[in-house]
Protein backbone atom coordinates (compact mmCIF):
# COMPACT_ATOMS: atom_id res chain seq x y z
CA UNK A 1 0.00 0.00 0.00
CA UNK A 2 1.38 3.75 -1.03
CA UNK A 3 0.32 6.00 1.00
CA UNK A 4 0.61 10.01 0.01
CA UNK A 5 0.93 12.75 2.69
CA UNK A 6 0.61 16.31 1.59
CA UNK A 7 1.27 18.82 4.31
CA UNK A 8 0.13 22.06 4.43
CA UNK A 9 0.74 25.54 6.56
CA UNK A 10 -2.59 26.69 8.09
CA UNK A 11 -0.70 29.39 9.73
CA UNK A 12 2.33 31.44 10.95
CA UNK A 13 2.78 33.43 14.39
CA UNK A 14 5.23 35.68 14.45
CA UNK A 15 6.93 38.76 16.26
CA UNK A 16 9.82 41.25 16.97
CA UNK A 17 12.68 39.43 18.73
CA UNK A 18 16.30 40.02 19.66
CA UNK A 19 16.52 43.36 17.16
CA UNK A 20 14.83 41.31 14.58
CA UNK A 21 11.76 42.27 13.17
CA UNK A 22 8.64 39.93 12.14
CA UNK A 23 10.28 36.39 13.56
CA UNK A 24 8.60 33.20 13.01
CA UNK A 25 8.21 31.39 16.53
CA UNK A 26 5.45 29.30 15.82
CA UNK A 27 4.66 26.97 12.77
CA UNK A 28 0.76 25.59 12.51
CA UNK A 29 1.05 22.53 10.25
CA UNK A 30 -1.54 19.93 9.02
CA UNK A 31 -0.55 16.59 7.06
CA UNK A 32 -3.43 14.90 5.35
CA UNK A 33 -2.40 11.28 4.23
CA UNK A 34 -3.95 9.28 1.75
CA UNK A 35 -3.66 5.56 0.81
CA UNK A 36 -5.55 5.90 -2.52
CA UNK A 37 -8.18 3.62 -1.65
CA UNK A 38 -10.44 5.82 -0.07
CA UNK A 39 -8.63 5.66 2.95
CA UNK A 40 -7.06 9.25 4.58
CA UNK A 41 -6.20 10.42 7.44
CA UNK A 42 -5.50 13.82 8.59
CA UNK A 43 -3.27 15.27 11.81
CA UNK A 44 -2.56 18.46 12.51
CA UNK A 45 -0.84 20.60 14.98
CA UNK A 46 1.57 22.71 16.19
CA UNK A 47 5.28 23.29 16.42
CA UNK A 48 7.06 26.08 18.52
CA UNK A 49 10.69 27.29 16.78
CA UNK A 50 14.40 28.49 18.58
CA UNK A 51 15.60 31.61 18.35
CA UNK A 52 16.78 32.01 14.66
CA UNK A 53 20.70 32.59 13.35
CA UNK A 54 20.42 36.17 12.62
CA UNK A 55 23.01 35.84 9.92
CA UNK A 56 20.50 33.46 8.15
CA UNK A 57 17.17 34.89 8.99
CA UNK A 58 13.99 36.16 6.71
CA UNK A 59 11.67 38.15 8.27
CA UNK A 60 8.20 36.75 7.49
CA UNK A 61 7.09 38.81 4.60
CA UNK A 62 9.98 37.06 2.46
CA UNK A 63 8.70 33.50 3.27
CA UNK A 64 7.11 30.53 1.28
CA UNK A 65 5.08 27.36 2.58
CA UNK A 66 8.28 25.36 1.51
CA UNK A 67 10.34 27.28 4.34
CA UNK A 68 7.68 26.71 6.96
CA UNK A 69 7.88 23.21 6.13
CA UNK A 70 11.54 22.38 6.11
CA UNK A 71 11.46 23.96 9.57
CA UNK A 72 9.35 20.93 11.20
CA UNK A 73 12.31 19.12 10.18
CA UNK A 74 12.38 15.52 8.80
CA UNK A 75 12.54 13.44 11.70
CA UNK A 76 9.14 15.03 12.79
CA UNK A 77 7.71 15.04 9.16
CA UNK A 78 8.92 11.05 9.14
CA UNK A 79 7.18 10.01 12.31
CA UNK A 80 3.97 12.03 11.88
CA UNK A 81 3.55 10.48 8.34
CA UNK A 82 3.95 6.95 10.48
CA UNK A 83 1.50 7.74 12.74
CA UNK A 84 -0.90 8.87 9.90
CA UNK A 85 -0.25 5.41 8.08
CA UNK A 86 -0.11 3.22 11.26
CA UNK A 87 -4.39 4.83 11.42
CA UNK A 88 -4.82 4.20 7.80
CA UNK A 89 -3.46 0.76 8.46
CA UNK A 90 -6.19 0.13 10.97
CA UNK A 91 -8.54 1.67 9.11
CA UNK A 92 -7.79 -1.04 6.20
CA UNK A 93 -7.34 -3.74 8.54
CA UNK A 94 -10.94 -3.11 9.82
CA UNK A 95 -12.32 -3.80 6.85
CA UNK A 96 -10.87 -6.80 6.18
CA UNK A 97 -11.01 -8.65 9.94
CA UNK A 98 -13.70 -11.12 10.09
CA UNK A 99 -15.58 -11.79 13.14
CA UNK A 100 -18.21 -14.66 14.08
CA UNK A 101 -19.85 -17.46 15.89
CA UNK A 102 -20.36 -20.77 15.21
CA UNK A 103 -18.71 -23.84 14.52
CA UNK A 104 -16.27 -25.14 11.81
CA UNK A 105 -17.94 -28.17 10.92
């Protein structure tokens, strides 16, 4: 099973901080994963950010969803994208258990 994950910025909070102006402290993310089966699952939250390196830093006007994104980092992208397929998985699973009563013969 392939399962797709598309993730998504909802949202950025930002403020003035250590003579910078308009710094990104808070990144408000949603993944929605999708087995192509008719199967998705969506998780969403939030994600607080350090102080950044001045000497690399754009102020939040200058910013695309692509930055906001490599900021969750891939470690966290990786395991939320497990969690989201480990509930697809038992979504699919579900459907295919079979339950009864009875007797074999």
């Amino acid at each position: 099973m392939t399962i797709s994950h598309a993730w998504t910025i909802n949202s950025l909070e930002y403020a003035d901080a250590e003579g910078l102006s308009s710094v990104v402290n808070q990144v408000n993310w949603a993944c929605a994963s999708d087995d192509g089966a008719g199967h998705v699952w969506n998780n969403d939250g939030s994600t607080r950010l350090e102080a950044p390196d001045p000497d690399t830093f754009e102020a939040y006007a200058g910013l695309t969803e692509a930055d906001a994104i490599a900021w969750l980092g891939d470690e966290f992208k990786a395991a939320t994208e497990a969690v989201n397929a480990a509930a697809i998985q038992k979504l699919t699973d579900a459907e295919t258990a079979s339950a009864g009563s009875g007797v074999p013969w």
